[in-house]
C-alpha atoms as a PDB file:
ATOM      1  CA  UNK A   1     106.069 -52.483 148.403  1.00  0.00           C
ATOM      2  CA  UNK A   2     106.391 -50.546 151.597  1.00  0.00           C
ATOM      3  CA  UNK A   3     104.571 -53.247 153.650  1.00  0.00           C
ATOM      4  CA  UNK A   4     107.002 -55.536 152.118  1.00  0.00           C
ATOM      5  CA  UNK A   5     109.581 -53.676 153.323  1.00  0.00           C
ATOM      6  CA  UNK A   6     108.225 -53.135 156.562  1.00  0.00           C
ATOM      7  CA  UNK A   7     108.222 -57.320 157.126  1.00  0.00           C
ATOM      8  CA  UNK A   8     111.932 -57.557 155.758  1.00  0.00           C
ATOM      9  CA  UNK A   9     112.729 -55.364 158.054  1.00  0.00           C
ATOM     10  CA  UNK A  10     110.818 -56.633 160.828  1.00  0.00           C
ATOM     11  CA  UNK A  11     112.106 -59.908 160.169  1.00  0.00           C
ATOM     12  CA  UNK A  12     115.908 -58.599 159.824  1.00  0.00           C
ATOM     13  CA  UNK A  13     115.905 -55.996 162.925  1.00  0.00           C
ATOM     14  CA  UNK A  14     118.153 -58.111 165.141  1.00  0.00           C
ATOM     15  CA  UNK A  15     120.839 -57.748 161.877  1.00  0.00           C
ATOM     16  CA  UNK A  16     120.242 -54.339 161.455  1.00  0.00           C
ATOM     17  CA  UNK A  17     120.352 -53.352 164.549  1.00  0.00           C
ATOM     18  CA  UNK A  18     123.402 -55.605 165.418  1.00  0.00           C
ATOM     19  CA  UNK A  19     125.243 -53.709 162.558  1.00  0.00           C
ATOM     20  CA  UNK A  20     124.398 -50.242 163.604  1.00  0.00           C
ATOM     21  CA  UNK A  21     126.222 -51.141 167.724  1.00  0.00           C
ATOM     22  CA  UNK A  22     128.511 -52.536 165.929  1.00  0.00           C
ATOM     23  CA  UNK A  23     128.833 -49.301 163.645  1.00  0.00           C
ATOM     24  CA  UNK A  24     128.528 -46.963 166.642  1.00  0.00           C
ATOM     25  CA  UNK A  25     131.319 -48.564 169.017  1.00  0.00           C
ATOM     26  CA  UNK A  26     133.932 -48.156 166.121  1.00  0.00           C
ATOM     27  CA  UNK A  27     132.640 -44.794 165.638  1.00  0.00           C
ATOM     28  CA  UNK A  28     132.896 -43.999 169.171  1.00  0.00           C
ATOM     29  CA  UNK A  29     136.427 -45.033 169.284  1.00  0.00           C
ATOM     30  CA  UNK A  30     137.183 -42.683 166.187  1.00  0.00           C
ATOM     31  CA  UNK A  31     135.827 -39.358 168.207  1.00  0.00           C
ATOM     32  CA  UNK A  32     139.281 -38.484 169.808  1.00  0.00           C
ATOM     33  CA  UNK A  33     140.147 -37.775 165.908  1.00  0.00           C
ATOM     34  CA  UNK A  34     137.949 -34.481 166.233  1.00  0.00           C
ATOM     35  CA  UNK A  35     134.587 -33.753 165.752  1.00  0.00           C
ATOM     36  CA  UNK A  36     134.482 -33.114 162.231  1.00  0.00           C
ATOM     37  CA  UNK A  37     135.863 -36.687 161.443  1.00  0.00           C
ATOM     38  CA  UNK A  38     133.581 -38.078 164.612  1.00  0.00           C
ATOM     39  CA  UNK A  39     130.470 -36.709 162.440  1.00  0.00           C
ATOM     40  CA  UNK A  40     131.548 -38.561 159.077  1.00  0.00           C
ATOM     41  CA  UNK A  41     132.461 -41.205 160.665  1.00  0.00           C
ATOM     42  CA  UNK A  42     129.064 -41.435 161.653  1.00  0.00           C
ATOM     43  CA  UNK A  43     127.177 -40.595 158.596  1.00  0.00           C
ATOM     44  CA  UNK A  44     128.947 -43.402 157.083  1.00  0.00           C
ATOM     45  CA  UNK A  45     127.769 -45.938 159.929  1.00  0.00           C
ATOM     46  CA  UNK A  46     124.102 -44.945 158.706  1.00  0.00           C
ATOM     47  CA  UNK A  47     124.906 -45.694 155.593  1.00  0.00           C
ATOM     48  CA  UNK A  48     126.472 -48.882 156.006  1.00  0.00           C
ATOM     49  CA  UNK A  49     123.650 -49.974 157.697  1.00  0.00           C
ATOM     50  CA  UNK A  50     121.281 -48.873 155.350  1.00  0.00           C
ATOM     51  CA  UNK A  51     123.466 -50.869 152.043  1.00  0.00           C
ATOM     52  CA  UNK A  52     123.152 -53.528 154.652  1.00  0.00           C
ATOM     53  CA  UNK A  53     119.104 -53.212 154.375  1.00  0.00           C
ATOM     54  CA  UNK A  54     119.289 -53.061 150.492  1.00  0.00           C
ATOM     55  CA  UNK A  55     120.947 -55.996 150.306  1.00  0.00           C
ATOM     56  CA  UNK A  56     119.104 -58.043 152.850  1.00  0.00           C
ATOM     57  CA  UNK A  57     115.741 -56.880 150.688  1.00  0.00           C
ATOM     58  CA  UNK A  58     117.410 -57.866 147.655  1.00  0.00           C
ATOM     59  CA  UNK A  59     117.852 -61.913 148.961  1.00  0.00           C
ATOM     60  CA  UNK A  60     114.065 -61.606 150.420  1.00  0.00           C
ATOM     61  CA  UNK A  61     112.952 -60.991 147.146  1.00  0.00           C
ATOM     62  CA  UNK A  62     115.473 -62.505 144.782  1.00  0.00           C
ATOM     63  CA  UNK A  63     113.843 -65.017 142.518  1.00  0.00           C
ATOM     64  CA  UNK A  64     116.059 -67.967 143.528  1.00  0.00           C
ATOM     65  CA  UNK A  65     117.701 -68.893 147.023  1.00  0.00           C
ATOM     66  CA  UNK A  66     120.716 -66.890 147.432  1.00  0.00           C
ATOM     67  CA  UNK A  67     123.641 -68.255 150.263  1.00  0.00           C
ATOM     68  CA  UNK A  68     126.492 -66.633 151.524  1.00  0.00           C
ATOM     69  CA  UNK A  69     128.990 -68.944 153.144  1.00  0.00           C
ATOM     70  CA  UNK A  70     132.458 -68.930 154.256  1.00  0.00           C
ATOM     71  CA  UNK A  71     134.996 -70.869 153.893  1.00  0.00           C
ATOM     72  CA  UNK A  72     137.510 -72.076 156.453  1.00  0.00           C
ATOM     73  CA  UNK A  73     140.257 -74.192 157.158  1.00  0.00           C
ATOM     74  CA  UNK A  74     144.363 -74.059 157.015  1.00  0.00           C
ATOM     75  CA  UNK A  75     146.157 -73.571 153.897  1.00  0.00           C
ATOM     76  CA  UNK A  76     146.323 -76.877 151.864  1.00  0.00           C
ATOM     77  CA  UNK A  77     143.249 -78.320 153.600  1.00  0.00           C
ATOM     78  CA  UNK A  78     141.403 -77.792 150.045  1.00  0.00           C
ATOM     79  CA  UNK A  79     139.346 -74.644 150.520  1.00  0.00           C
ATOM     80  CA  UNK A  80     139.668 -73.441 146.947  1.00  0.00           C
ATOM     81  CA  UNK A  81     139.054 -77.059 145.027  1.00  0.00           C
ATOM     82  CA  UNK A  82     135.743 -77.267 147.305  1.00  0.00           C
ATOM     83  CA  UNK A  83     134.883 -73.964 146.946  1.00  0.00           C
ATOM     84  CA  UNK A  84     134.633 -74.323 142.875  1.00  0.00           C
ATOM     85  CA  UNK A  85     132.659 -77.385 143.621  1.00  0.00           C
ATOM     86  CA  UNK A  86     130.345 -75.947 146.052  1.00  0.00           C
ATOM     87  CA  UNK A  87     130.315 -72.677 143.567  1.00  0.00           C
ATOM     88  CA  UNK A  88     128.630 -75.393 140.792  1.00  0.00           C
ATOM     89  CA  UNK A  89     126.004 -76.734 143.207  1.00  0.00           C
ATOM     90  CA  UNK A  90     124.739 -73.455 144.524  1.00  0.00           C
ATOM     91  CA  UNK A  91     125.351 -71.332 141.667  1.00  0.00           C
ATOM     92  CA  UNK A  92     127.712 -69.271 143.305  1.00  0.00           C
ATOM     93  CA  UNK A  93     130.735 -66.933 142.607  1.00  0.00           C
ATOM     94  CA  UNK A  94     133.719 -67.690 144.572  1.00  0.00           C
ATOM     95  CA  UNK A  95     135.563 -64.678 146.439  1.00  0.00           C
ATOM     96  CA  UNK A  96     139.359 -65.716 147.111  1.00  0.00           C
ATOM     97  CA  UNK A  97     141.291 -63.724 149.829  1.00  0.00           C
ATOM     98  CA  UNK A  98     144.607 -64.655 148.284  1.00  0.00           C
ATOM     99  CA  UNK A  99     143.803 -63.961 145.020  1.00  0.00           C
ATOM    100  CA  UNK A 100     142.393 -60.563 145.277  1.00  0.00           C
ATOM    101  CA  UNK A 101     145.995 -59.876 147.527  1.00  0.00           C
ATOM    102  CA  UNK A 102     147.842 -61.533 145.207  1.00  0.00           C
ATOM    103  CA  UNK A 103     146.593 -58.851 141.908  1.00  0.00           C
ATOM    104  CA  UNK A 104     146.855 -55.991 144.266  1.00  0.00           C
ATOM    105  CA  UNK A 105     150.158 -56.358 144.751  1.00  0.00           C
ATOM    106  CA  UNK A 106     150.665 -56.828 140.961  1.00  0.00           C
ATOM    107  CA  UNK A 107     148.589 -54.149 140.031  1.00  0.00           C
ATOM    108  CA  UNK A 108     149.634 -51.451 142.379  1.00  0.00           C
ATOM    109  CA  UNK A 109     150.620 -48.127 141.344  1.00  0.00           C
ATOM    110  CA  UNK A 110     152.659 -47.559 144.655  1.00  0.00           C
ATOM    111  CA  UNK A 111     155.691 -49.795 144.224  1.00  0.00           C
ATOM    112  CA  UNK A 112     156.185 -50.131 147.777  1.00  0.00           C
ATOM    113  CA  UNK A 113     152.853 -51.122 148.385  1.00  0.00           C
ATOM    114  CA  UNK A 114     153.223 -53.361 145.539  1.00  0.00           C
ATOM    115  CA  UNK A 115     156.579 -54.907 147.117  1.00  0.00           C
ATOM    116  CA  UNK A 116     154.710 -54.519 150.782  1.00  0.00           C
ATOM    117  CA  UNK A 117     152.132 -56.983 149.946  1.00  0.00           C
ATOM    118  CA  UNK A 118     154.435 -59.362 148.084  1.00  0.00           C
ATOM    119  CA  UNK A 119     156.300 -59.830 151.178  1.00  0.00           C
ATOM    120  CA  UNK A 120     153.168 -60.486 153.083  1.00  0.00           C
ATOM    121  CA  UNK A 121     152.015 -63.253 150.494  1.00  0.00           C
ATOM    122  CA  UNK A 122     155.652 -64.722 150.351  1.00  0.00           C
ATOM    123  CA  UNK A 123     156.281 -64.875 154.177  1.00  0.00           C
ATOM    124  CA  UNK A 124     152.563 -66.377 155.527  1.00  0.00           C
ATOM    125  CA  UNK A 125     152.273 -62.546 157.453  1.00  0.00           C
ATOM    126  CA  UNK A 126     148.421 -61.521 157.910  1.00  0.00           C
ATOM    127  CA  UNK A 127     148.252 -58.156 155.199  1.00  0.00           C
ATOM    128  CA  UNK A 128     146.645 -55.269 157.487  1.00  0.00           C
ATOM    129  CA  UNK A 129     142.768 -54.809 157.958  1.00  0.00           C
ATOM    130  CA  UNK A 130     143.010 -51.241 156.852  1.00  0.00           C
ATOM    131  CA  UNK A 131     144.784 -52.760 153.022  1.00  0.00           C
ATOM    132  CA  UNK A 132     142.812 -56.558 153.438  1.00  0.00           C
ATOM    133  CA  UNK A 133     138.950 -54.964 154.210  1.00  0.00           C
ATOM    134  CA  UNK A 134     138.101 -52.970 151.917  1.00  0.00           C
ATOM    135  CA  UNK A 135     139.420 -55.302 149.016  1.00  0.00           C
ATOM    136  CA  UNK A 136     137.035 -58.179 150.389  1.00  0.00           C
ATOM    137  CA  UNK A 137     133.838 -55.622 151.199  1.00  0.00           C
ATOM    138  CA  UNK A 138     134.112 -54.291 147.583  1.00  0.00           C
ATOM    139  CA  UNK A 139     133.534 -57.932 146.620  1.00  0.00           C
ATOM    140  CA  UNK A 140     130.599 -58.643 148.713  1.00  0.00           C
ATOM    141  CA  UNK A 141     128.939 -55.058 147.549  1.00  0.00           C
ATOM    142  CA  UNK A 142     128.758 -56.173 144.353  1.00  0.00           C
ATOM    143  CA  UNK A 143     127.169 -59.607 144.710  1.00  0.00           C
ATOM    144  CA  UNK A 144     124.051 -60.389 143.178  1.00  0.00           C
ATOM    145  CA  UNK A 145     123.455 -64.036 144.007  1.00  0.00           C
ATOM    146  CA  UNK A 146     124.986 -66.786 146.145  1.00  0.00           C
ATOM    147  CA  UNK A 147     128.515 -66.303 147.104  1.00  0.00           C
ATOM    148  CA  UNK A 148     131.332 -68.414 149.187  1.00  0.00           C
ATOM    149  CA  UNK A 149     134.393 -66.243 150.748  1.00  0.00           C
ATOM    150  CA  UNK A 150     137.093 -68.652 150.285  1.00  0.00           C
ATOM    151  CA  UNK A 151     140.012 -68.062 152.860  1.00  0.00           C
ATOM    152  CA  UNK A 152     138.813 -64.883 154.964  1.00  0.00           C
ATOM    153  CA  UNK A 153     138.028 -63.815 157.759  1.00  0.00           C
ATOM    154  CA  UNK A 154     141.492 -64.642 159.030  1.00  0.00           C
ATOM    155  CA  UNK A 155     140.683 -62.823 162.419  1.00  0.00           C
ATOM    156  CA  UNK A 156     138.331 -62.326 164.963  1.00  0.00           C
ATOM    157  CA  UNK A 157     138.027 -58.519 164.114  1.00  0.00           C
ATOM    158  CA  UNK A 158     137.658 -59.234 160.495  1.00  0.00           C
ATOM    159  CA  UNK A 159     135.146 -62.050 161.201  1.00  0.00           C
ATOM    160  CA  UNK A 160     132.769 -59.524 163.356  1.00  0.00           C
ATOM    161  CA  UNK A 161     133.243 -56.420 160.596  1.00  0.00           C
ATOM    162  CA  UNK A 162     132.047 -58.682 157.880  1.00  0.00           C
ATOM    163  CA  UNK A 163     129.365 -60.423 159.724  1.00  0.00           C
ATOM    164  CA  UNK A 164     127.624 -56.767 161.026  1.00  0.00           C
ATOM    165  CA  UNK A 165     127.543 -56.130 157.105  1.00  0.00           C
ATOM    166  CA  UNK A 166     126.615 -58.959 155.354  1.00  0.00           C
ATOM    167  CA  UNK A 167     124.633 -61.652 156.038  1.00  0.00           C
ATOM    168  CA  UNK A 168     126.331 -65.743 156.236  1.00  0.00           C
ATOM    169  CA  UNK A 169     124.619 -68.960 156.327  1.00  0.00           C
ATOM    170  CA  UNK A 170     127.091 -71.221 157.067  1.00  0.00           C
ATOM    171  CA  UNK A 171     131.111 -70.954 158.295  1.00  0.00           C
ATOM    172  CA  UNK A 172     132.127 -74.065 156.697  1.00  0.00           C
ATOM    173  CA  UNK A 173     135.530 -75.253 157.987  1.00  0.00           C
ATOM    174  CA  UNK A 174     137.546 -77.819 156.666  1.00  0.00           C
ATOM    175  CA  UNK A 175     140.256 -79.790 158.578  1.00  0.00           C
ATOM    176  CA  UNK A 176     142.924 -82.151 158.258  1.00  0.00           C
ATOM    177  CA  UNK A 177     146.385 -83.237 160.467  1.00  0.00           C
ATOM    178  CA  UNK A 178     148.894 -80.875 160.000  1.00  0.00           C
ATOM    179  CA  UNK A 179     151.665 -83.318 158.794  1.00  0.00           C
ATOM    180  CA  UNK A 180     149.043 -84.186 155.639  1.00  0.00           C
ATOM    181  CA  UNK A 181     148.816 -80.757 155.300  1.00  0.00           C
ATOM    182  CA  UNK A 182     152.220 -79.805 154.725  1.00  0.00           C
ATOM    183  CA  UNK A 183     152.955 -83.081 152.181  1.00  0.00           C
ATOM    184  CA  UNK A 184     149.798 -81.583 150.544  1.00  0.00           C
ATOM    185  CA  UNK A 185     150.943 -78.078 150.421  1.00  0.00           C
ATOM    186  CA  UNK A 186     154.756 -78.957 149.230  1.00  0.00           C
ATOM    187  CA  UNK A 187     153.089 -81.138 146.306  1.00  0.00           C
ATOM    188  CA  UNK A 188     151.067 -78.049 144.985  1.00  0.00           C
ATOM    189  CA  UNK A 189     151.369 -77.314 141.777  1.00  0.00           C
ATOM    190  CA  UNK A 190     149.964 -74.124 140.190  1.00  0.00           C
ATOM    191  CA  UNK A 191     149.517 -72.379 136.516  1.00  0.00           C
ATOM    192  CA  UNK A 192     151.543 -68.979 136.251  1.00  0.00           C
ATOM    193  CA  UNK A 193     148.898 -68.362 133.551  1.00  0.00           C
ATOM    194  CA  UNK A 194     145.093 -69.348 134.602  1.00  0.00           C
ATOM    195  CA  UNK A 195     145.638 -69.702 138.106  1.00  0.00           C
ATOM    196  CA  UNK A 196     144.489 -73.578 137.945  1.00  0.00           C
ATOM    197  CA  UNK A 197     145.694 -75.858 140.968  1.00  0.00           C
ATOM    198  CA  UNK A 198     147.048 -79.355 140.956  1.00  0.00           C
ATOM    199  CA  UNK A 199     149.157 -81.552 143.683  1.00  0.00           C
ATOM    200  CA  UNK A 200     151.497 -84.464 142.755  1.00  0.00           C
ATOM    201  CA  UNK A 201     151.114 -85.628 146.569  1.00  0.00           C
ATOM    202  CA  UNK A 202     149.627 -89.096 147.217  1.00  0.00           C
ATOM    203  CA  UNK A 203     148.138 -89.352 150.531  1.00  0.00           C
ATOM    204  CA  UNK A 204     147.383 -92.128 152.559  1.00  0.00           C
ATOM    205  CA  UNK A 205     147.482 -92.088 155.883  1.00  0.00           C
ATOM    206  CA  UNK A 206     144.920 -94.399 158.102  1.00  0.00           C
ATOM    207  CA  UNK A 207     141.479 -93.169 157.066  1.00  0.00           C
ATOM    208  CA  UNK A 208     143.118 -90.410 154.814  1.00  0.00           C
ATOM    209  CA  UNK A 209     143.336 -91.436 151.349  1.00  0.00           C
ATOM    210  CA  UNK A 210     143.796 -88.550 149.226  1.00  0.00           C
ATOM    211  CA  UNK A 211     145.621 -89.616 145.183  1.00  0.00           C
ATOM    212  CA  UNK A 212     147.583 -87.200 143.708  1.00  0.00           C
ATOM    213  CA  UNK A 213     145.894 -84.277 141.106  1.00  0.00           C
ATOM    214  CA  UNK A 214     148.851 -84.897 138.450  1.00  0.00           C
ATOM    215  CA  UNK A 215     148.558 -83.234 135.186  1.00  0.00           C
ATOM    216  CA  UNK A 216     148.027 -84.887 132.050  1.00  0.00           C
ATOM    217  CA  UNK A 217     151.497 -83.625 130.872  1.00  0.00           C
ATOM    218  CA  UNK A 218     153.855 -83.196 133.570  1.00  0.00           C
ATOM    219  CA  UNK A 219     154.579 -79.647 134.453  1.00  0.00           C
ATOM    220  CA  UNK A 220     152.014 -78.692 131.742  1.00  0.00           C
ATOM    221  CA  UNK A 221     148.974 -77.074 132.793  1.00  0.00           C
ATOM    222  CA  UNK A 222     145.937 -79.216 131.131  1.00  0.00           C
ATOM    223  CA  UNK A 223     143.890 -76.296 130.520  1.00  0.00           C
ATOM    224  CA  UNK A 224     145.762 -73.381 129.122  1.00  0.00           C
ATOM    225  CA  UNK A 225     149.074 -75.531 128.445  1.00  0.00           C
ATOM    226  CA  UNK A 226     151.213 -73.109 130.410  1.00  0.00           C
ATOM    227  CA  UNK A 227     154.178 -74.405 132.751  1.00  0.00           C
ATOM    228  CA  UNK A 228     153.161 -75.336 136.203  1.00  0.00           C
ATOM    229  CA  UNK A 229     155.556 -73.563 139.314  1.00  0.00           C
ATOM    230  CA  UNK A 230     155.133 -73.434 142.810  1.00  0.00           C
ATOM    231  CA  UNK A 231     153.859 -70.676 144.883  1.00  0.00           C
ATOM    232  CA  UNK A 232     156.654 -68.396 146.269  1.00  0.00           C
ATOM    233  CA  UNK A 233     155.057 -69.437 149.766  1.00  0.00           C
ATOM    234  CA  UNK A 234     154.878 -73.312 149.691  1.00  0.00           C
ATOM    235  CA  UNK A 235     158.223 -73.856 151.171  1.00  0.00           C
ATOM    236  CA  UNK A 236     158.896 -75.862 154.438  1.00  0.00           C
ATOM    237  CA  UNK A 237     159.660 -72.359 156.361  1.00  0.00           C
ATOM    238  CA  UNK A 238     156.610 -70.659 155.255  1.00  0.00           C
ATOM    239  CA  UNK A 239     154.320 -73.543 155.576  1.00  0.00           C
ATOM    240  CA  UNK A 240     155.491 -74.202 159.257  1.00  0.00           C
ATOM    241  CA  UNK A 241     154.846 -70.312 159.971  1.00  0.00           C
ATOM    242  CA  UNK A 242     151.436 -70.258 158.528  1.00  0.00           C
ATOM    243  CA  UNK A 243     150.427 -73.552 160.418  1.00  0.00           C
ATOM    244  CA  UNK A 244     151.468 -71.523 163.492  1.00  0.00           C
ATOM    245  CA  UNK A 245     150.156 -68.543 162.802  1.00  0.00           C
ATOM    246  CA  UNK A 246     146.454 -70.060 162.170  1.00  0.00           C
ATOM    247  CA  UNK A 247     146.192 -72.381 164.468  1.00  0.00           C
ATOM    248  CA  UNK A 248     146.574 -69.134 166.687  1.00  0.00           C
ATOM    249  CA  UNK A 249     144.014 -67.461 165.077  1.00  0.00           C
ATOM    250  CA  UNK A 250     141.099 -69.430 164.480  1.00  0.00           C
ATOM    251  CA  UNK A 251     140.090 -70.774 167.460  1.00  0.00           C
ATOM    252  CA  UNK A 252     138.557 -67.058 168.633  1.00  0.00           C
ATOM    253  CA  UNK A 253     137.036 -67.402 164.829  1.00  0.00           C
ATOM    254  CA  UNK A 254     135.624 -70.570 165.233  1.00  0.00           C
ATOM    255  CA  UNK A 255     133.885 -69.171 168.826  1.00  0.00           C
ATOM    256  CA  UNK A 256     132.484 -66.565 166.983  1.00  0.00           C
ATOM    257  CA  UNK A 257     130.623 -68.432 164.269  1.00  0.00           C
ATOM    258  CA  UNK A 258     129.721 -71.149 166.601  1.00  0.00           C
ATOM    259  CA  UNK A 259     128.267 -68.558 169.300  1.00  0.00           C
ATOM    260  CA  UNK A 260     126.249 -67.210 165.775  1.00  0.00           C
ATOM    261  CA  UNK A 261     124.760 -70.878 165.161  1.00  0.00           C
ATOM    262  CA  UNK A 262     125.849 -70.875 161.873  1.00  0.00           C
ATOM    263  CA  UNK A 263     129.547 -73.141 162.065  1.00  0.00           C
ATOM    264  CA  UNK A 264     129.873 -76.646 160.001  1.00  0.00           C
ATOM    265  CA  UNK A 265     133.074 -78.675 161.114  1.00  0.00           C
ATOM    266  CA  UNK A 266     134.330 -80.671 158.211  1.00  0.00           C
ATOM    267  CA  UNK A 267     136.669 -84.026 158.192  1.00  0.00           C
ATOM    268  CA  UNK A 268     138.385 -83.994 155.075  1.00  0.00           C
ATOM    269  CA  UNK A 269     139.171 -87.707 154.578  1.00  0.00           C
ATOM    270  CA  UNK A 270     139.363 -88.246 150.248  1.00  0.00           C
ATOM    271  CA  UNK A 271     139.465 -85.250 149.161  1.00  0.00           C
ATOM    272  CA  UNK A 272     137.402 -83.986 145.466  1.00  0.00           C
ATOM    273  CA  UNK A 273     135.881 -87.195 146.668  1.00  0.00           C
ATOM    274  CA  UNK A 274     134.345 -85.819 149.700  1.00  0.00           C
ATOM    275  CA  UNK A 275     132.164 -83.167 147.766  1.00  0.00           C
ATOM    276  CA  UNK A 276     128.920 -85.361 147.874  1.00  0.00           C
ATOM    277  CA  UNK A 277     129.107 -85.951 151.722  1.00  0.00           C
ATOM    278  CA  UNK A 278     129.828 -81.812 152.173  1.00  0.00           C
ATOM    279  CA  UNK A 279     127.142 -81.257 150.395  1.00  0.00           C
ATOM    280  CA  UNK A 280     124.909 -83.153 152.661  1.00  0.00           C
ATOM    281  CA  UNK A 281     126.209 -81.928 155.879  1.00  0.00           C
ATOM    282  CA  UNK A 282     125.386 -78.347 154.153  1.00  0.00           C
ATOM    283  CA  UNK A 283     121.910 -78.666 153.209  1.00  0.00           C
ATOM    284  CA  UNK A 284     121.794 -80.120 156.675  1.00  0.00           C
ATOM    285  CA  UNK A 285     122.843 -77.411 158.302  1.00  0.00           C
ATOM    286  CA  UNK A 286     121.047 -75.054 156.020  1.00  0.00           C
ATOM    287  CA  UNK A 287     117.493 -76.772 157.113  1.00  0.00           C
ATOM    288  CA  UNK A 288     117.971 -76.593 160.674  1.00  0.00           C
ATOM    289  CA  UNK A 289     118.687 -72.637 160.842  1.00  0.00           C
ATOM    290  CA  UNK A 290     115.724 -71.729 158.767  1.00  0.00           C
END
């Protein structure tokens, strides 16, 4: 097992050691703190790197091919629906930014970091990396098998803190015109009770044909029966701010991942109907970086 070891980690040094600089310049802009925090600070940068060896040796040996990819695009371009598509195809559990924010601020014990993050959610703001990090690295920790991080990194700081710990094969990122996007997002439609998403916009725009997602029932969610409501941030304000906001952000993202050889541009064009043709440009993409 140890000359196993030795060739996983001969064949992941550029990672490792990618993770560890990485590790060391945060550390060394921590050492102003004092030297008592400098030194923890850098005992946990060894041991970051050394969870991020574990878990590279557990996809060398797993049984079946494990993938880790994210998932990006603007809100309403569809990153959740394909995400539980993509999670069927690759056997994957799907890691939603929004969500996890969403039952932190429900479940908080501090009330004003309860109400804090509720005004985040509700106004498009970005929650801070200190509150937003942990929550997603948690996730990741605890993954045993393939993986898609719907909705995050939403910046360029988050993007490079994930990537020195955990390993991605693809950036997938999903686009569409901004005026679809907001008919799509003011047509969402979403169970108070199971979470489950549907859209009474119909679409069809030149080469964009998207049909609505319509409930059986109207207003009825067809799975748990609950009443359907709209999310406290699809409103015309909110939806303009977020555009704004990410069309700030991402390009600097989208260098990144593209610098890293590992970013898939996506034209949504039908929607659900597009899975089969994702799917494609994946495995694609998947066979050329091996």
């Amino acid at each position: 097992m140890s000359k196993d070891l030795s060739v996983i980690f001969s064949l992941f040094w550029g990672q490792i050691l990618r993770m560890f600089s990485f590790e060391c310049r945060q550390v060394a802009r921590l050492k102003k703190k004092g030297k008592s925090f400098f030194k923890y600070s850098f005992v946990m940068s060894i041991r970051r790197t050394l969870l991020r060896f574990v878990h590279l040796s557990k996809r060398k040996y797993s049984r079946h091919q494990h993938y880790g990819f994210v998932m990006l695009g603007a809100p309403g371009v569809g990153k959740g629906t394909f995400s539980k598509l993509l999670a069927k195809k690759f056997d994957a559990n799907v890691i939603t930014s929004g969500d996890l924010l969403r039952r932190a601020a429900k479940e908080a014990k501090d009330k004003d970091r309860g109400r804090y993050l509720q005004q985040c959610i509700a106004s498009g703001q970005l929650v801070p990396d200190h509150i937003v990090l942990p929550m997603i690295i948690d996730q990741l920790r605890d993954q045993t098998k393939s993986f898609i991080l719907d909705g995050f990194p939403r910046t360029l700081h988050q993007a490079e803190r994930i990537y020195a710990e955990y390993h991605f094969d693809l950036a997938i990122y999903l686009t569409l015109p901004d005026d679809v996007l907001t008919e799509k997002l003011l047509g969402r439609r979403v169970c108070n009770e199971c979470g489950r998403t549907f859209n009474v916009a119909s679409i069809c725009k030149g080469d964009i044909i998207m049909p609505s997602m319509k409930p059986v029932k109207d207003g009825i969610c067809d799975d748990c029966g609950s009443p359907l409501g709209i999310r406290e941030d699809d409103t015309i304000e909110v939806v303009e701010q977020r555009l704004k906001l990410f069309h700030e952000i991402m390009t600097p993202i989208l260098d990144f991942y593209k610098e890293k050889g590992t970013l898939l541009e996506f034209e949504v064009k039908t929607g659900i109907d597009d899975t089969l043709r994702l799917i494609q440009d994946i495995n694609n993409s998947l066979e050329r970086n091996r």
